[in-house]
Protein backbone atom coordinates (compact mmCIF):
# COMPACT_ATOMS: atom_id res chain seq x y z
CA UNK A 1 23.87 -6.74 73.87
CA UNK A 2 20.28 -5.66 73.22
CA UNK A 3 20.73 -7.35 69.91
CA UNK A 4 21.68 -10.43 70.93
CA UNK A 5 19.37 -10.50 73.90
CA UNK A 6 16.25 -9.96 71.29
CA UNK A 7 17.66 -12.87 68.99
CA UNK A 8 18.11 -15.35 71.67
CA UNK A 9 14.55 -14.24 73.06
CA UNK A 10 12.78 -15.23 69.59
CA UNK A 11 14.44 -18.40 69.91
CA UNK A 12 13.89 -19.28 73.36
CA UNK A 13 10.60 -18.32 73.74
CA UNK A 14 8.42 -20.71 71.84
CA UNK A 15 10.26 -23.75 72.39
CA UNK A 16 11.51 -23.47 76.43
CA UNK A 17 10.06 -26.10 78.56
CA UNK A 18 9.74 -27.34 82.27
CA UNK A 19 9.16 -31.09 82.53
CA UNK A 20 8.59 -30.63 86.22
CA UNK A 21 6.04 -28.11 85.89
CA UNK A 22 2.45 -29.09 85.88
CA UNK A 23 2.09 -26.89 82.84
CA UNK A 24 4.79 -27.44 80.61
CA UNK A 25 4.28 -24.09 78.17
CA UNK A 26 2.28 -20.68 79.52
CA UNK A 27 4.11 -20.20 83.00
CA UNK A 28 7.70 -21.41 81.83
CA UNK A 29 7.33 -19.09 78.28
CA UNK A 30 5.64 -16.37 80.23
CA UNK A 31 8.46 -16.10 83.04
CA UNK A 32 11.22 -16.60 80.29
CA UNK A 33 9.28 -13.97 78.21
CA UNK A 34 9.44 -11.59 81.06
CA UNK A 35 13.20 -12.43 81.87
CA UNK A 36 14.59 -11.35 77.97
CA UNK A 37 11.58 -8.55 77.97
CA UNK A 38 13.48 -7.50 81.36
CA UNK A 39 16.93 -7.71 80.29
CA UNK A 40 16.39 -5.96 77.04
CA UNK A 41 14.71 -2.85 78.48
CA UNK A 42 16.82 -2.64 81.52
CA UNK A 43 19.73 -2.61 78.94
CA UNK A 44 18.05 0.22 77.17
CA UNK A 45 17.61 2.29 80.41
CA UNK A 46 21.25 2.02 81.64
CA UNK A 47 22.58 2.86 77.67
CA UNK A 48 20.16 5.63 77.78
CA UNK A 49 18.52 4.81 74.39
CA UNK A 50 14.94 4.97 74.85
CA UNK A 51 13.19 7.59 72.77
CA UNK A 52 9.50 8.93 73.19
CA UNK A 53 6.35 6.58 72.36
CA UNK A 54 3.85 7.82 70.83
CA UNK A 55 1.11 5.72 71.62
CA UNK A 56 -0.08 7.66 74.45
CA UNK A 57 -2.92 5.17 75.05
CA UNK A 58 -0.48 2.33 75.99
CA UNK A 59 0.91 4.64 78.72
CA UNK A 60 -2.23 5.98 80.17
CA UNK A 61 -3.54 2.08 79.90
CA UNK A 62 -0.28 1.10 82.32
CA UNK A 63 -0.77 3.57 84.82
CA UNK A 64 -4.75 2.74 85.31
CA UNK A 65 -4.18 -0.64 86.08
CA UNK A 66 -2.64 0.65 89.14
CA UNK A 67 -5.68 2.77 89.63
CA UNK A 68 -7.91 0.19 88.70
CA UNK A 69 -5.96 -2.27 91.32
CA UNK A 70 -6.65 0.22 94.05
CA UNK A 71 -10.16 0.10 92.98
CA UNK A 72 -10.82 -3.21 92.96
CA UNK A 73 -12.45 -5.20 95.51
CA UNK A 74 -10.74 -7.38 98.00
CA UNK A 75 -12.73 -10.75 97.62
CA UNK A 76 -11.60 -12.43 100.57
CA UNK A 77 -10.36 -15.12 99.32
CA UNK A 78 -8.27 -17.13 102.25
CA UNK A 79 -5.04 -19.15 101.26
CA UNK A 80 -3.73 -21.60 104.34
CA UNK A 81 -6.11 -19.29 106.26
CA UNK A 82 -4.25 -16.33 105.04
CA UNK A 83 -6.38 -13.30 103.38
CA UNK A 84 -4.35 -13.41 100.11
CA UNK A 85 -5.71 -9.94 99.46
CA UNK A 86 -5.37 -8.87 95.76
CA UNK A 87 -2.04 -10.60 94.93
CA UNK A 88 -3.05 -11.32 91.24
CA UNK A 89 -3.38 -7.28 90.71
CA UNK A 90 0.67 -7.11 91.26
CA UNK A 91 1.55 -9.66 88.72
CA UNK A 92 -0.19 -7.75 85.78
CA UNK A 93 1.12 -4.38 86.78
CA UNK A 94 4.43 -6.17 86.58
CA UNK A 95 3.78 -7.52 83.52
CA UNK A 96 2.54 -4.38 81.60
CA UNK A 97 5.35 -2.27 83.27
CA UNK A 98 7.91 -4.88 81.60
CA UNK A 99 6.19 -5.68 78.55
CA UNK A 100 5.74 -1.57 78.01
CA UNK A 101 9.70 -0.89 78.49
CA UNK A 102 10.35 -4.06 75.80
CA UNK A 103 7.87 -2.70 73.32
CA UNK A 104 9.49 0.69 73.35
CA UNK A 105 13.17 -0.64 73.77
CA UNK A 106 12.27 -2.16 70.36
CA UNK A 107 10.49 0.86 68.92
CA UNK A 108 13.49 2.91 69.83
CA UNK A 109 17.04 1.50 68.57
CA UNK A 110 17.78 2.26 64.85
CA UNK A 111 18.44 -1.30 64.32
CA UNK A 112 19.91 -1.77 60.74
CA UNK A 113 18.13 -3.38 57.59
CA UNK A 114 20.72 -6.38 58.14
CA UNK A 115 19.86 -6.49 61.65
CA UNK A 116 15.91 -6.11 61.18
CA UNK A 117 15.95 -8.79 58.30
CA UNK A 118 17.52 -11.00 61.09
CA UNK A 119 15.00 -10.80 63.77
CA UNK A 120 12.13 -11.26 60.83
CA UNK A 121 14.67 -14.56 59.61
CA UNK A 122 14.87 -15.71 63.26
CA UNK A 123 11.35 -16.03 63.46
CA UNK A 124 10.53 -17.28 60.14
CA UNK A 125 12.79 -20.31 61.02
CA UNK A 126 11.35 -20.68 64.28
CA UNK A 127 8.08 -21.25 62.61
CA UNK A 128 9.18 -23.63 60.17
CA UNK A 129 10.46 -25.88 62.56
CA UNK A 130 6.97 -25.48 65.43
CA UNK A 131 5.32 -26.02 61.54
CA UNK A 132 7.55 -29.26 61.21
CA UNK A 133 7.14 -30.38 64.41
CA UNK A 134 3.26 -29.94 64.28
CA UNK A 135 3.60 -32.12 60.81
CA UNK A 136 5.79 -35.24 63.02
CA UNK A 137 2.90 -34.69 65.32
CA UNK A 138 -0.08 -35.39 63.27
CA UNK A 139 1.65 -38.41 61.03
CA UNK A 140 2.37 -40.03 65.18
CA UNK A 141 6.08 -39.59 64.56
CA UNK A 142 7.12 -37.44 67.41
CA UNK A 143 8.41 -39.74 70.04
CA UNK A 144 8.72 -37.17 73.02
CA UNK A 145 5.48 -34.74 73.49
CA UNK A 146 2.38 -37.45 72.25
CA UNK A 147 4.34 -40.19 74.07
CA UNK A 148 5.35 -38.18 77.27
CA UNK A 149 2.24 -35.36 77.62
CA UNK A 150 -0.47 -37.28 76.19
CA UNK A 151 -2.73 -34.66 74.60
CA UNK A 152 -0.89 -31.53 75.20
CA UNK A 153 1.46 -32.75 72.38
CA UNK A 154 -0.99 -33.37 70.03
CA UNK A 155 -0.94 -30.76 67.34
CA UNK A 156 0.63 -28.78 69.72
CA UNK A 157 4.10 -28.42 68.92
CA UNK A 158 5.63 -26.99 72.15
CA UNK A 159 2.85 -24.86 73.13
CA UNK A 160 0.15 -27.17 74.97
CA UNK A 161 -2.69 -26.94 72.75
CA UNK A 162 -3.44 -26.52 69.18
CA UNK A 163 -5.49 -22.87 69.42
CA UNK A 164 -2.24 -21.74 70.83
CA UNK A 165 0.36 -22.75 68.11
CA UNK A 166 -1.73 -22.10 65.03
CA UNK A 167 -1.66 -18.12 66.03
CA UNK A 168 1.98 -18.13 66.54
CA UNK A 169 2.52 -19.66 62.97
CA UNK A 170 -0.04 -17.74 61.52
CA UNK A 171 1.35 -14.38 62.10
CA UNK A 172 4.94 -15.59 61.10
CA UNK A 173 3.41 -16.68 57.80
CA UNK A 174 3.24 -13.02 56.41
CA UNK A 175 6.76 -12.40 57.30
CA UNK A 176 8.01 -15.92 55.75
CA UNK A 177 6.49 -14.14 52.53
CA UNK A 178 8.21 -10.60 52.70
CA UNK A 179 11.27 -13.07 53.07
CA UNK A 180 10.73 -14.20 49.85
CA UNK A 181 10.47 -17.95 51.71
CA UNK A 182 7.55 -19.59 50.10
CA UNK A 183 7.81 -22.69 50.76
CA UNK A 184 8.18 -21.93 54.93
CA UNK A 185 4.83 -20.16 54.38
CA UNK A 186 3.23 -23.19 52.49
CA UNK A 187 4.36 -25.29 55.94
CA UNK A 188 3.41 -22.83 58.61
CA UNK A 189 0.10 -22.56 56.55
CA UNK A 190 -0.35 -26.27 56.02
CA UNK A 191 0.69 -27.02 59.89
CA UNK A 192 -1.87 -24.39 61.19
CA UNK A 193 -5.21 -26.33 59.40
CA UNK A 194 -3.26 -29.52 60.87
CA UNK A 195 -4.01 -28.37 64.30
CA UNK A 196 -7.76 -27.84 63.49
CA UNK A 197 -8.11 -24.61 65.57
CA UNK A 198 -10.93 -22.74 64.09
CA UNK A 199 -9.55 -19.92 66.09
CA UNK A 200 -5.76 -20.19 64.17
CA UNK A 201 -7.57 -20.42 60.98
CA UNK A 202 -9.96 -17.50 61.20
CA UNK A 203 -6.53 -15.68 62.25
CA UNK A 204 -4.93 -17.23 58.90
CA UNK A 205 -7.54 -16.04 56.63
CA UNK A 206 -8.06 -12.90 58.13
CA UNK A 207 -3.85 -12.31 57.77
CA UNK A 208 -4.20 -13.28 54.03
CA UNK A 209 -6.91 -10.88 53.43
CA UNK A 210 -5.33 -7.98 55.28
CA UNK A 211 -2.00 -8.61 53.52
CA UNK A 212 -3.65 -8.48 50.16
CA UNK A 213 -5.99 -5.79 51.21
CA UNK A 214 -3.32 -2.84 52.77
CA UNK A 215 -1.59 -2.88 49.16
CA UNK A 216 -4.46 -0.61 47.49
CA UNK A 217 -7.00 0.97 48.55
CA UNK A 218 -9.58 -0.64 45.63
CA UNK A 219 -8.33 -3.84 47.37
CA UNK A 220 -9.20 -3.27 50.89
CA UNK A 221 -12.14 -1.90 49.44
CA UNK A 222 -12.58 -5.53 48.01
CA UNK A 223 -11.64 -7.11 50.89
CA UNK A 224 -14.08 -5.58 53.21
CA UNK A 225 -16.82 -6.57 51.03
CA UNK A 226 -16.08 -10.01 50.89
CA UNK A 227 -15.03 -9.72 54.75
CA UNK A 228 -18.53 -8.55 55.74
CA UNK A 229 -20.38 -11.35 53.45
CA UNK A 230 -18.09 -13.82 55.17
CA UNK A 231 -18.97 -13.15 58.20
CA UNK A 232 -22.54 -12.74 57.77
CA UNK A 233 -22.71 -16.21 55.78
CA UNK A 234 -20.98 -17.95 58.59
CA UNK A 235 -23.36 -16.15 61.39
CA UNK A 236 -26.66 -17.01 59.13
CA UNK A 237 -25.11 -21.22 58.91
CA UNK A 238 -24.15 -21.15 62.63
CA UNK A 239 -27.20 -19.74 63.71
CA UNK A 240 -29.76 -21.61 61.39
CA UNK A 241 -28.01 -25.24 61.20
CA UNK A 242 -27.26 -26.93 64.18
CA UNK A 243 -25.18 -29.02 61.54
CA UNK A 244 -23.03 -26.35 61.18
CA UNK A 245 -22.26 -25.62 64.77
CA UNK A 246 -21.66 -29.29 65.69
CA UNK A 247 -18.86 -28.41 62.96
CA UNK A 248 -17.67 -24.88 64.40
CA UNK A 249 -18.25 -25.80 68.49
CA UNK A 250 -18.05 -22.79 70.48
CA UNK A 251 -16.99 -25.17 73.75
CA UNK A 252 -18.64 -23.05 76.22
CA UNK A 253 -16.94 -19.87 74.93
CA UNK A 254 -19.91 -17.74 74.45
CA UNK A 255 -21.44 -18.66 78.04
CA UNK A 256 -17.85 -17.41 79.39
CA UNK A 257 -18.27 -14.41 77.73
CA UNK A 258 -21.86 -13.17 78.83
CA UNK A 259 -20.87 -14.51 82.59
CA UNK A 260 -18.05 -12.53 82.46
CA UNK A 261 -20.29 -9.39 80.96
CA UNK A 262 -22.65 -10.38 84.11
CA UNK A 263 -20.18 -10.01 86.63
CA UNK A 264 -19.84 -6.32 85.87
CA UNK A 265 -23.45 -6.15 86.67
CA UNK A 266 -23.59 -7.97 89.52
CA UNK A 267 -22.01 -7.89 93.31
CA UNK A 268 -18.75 -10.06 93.06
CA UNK A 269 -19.16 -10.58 96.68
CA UNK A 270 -22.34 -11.84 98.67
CA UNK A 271 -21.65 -9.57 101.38
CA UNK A 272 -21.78 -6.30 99.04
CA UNK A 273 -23.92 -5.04 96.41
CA UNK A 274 -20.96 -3.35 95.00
CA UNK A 275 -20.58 -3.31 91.02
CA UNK A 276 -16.89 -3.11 89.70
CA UNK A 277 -18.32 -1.97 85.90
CA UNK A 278 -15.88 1.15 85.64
CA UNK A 279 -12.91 0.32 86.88
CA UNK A 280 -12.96 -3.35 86.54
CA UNK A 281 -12.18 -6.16 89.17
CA UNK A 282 -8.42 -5.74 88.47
CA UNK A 283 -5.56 -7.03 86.67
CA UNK A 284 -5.40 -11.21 86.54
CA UNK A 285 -8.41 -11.27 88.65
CA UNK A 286 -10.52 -13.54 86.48
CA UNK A 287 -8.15 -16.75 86.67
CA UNK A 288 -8.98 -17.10 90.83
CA UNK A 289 -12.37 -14.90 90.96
CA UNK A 290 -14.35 -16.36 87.29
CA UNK A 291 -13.29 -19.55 87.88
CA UNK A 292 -14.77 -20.10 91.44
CA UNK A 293 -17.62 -18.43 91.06
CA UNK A 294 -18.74 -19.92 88.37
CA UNK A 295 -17.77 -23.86 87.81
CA UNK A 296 -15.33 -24.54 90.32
CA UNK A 297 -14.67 -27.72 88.92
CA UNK A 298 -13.52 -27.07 85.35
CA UNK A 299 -10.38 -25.54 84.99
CA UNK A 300 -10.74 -24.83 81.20
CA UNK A 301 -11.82 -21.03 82.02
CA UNK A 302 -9.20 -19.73 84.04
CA UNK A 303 -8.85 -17.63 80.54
CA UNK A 304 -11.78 -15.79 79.00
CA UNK A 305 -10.90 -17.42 75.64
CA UNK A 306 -11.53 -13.84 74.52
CA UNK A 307 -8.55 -11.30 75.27
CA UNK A 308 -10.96 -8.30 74.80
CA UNK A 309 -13.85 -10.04 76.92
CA UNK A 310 -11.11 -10.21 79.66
CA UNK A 311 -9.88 -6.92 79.41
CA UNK A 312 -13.94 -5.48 79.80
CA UNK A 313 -13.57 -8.36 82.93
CA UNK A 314 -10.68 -6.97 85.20
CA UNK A 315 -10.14 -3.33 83.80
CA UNK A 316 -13.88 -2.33 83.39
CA UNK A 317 -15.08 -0.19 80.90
CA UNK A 318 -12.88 2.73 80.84
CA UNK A 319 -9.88 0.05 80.67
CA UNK A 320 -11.58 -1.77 77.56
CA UNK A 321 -11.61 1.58 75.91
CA UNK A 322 -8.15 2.53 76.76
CA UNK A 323 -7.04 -1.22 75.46
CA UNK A 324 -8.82 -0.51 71.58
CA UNK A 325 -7.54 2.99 72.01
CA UNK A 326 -4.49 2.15 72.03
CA UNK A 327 -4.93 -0.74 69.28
CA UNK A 328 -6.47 1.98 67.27
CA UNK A 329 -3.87 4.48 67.62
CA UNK A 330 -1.46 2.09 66.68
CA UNK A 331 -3.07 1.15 63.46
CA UNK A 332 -4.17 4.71 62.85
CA UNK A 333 -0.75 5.94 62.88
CA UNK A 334 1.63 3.02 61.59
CA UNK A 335 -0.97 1.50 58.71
CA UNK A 336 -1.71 3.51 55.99
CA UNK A 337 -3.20 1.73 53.02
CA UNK A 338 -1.60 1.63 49.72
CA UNK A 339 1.22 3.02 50.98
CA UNK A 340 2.95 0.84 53.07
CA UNK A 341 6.64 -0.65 52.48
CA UNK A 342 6.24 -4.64 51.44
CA UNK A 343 7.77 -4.92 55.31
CA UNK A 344 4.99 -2.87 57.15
CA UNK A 345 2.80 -4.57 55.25
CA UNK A 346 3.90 -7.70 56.51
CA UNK A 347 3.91 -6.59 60.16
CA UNK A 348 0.34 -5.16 60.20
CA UNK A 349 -0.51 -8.50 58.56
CA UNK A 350 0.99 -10.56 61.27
CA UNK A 351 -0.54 -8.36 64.24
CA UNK A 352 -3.99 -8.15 62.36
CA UNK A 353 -3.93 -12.52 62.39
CA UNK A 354 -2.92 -12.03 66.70
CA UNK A 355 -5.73 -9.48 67.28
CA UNK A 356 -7.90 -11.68 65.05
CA UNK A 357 -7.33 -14.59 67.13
CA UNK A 358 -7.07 -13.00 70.30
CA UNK A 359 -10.99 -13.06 70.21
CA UNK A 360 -11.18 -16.73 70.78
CA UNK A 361 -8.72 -17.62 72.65
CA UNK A 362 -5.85 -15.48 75.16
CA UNK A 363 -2.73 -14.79 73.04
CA UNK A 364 -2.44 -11.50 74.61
CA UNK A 365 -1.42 -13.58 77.71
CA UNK A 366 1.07 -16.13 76.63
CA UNK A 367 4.88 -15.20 76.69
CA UNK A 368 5.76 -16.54 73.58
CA UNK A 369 3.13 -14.50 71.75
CA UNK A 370 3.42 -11.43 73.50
CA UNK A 371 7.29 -11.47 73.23
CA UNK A 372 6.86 -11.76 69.16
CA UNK A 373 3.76 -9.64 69.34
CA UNK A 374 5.74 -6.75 70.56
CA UNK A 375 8.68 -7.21 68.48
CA UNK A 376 5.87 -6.80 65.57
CA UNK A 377 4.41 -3.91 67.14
CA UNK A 378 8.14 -2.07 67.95
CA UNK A 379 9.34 -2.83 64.35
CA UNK A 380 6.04 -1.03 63.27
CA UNK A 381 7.09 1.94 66.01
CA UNK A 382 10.80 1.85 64.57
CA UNK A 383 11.31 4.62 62.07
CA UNK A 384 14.50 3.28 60.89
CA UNK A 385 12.17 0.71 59.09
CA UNK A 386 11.54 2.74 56.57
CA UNK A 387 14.78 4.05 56.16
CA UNK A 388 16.13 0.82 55.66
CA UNK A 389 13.60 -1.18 53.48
């Protein structure tokens, strides 16, 4: 059952839509996300097959959003004249409760190499065809998504907006190459510079490089090297050519970011001089409490556009460290270079391209990437991996 329920969830979740809805992908792929993340773990409960994590981070990280909800300050924020208290704070726990069980339902079952090479096939194909679609979509040959949703199918493949689809192919284009499927890569590659998210191509490079670099240890070395002049070219052009940032636009992303510092610093209410800094302002908070405080009228920042900036937002500070604890346990424990199998190696390479892009955009919060994000990260958990390479 589990089985099934995991293939039919890689399948499901990038492409299912709701016309009606006034967004067609994040709420539909996040509650579908949920539903298979929900019927997979609850599976694993009642069979009895869930074996210890060993991420202790991700568990302590879980339980202090509660803390943190309880800690959080009631904005008064009225709905129909209703206080609506901290409803937001609910939805998260929910979330990470669900998402938690998934990630260690898939870290658990000693799937087989047959039945591991599936999943990674599943989602290789899946990719080809959001790559394909992307392709339709930039020579003005899809008929339904341009034509019907205007700009959200532009580039876009089913996923709203190009700096969401070029992550999700980006991370699928390591395991397209473990596959031995070449070509698929070359597509999902090709389709993530169609979209022209600077975001999903930072995420691509930084994938290539990691999957080159965690074969030897004289080529991380190399990789670093030429990862730190990178970066410090790019932040010497951005900063020194105004030509150069006309070409890399931040759209507002770096103002989001120190506001969102700010509000740690500062009362979230006019009534209170009461900072939030520790503990955060809870769980989903910054989609109703950001938002209004700050430009009321533009609904493009209901996300930080920077997972990490988001979690420092509603978790505080001892949540932000928690969150990279737990990210660096992970890699601590499950990536060891130079001697990883050419699978792990292609896992780590995926997540490194979602944490890359997570800091410019919020993959960490759409279903469809969280839902192939943890498979990633349970595959990486599973020891049967090895066993079965």
């Amino acid at each position: 059952m589990i089985n099934w329920l995991l293939r039919i969830g890689l399948v499901v979740t990038p492409f299912i839509l709701a016309p009606g809805n006034n967004d067609i992908a994040r709420e539909p792929k996040m509650a579908w996300a949920l539903c298979f993340a929900l019927a997979i773990g609850l599976t694993a409960l009642y069979q009895g097959l869930l074996k210890p994590f060993r991420n202790k981070w991700a568990l302590v990280l879980v339980g202090f959003c509660l803390l943190s909800f309880y800690l959080s300050p009631n904005p008064g924020l009225k709905l129909f004249g209703i206080d609506s208290g901290r409803f937001w704070s609910w939805e998260g726990l929910y979330q990470g409760i669900v998402f938690l069980i998934f990630v260690v339902t898939v870290a658990s079952i000693e799937f087989t190499k047959k039945e591991i090479n599936t999943f990674l096939d599943i989602m290789v194909w899946c990719g080809l065809a959001m790559g394909v679609l992307i392709t339709l979509q930039f020579l003005h040959l899809d008929q339904f998504f341009e034509q019907r949703y205007g700009t959200y199918g532009h580039m876009a493949g089913t996923l709203g907006n190009p700096t969401l689809v070029g992550p999700l192919l980006g991370m699928v284009v390591p395991l397209a190459l473990y596959r031995k499927k070449y070509l698929f890569a070359v597509i999902m590659a090709v389709a993530t510079l169609l979209t022209r998210s600077d975001v999903a191509m930072a995420g691509l490079v930084m994938m290539l490089m990691a999957y080159v670099a965690l074969k030897s240890r004289r080529l991380f070395i190399v990789m670093s090297v030429l990862l730190v002049l990178g970066v410090a070219s790019v932040g010497y052009l951005y900063t020194s050519y105004p030509q150069v940032r006309e070409q890399l636009p931040d759209n507002e992303r770096f103002l989001t970011w120190r506001q969102s510092v700010g509000d740690l610093k500062t009362p979230v209410m006019q009534s209170s001089k009461k900072i939030y800094a520790i503990s955060g302002i809870g769980t989903g908070s910054f989609k109703y409490l950001f938002h209004a405080k700050h430009n009321a009228k533009n609904d493009n920042f209901l996300y930080a556009h920077n997972d990490y900036v988001q979690v420092l937002y509603e978790l505080g500070v001892v949540g932000f460290f928690l969150f990279m604890a737990m990210l660096w346990q992970m890699l601590k424990d499950k990536v060891r270079i130079g001697k990883l199998s050419n699978k792990r190696r292609a896992l780590a390479s995926s997540f490194v391209c979602l944490a890359t892009c997570a800091m410019g955009t919020f993959v960490f919060q759409i279903g469809t990437h969280i839902f192939y994000g943890l498979v990633v990260v349970g595959l990486l958990y599973n020891k049967g991996i090895d066993e079965n390479v």
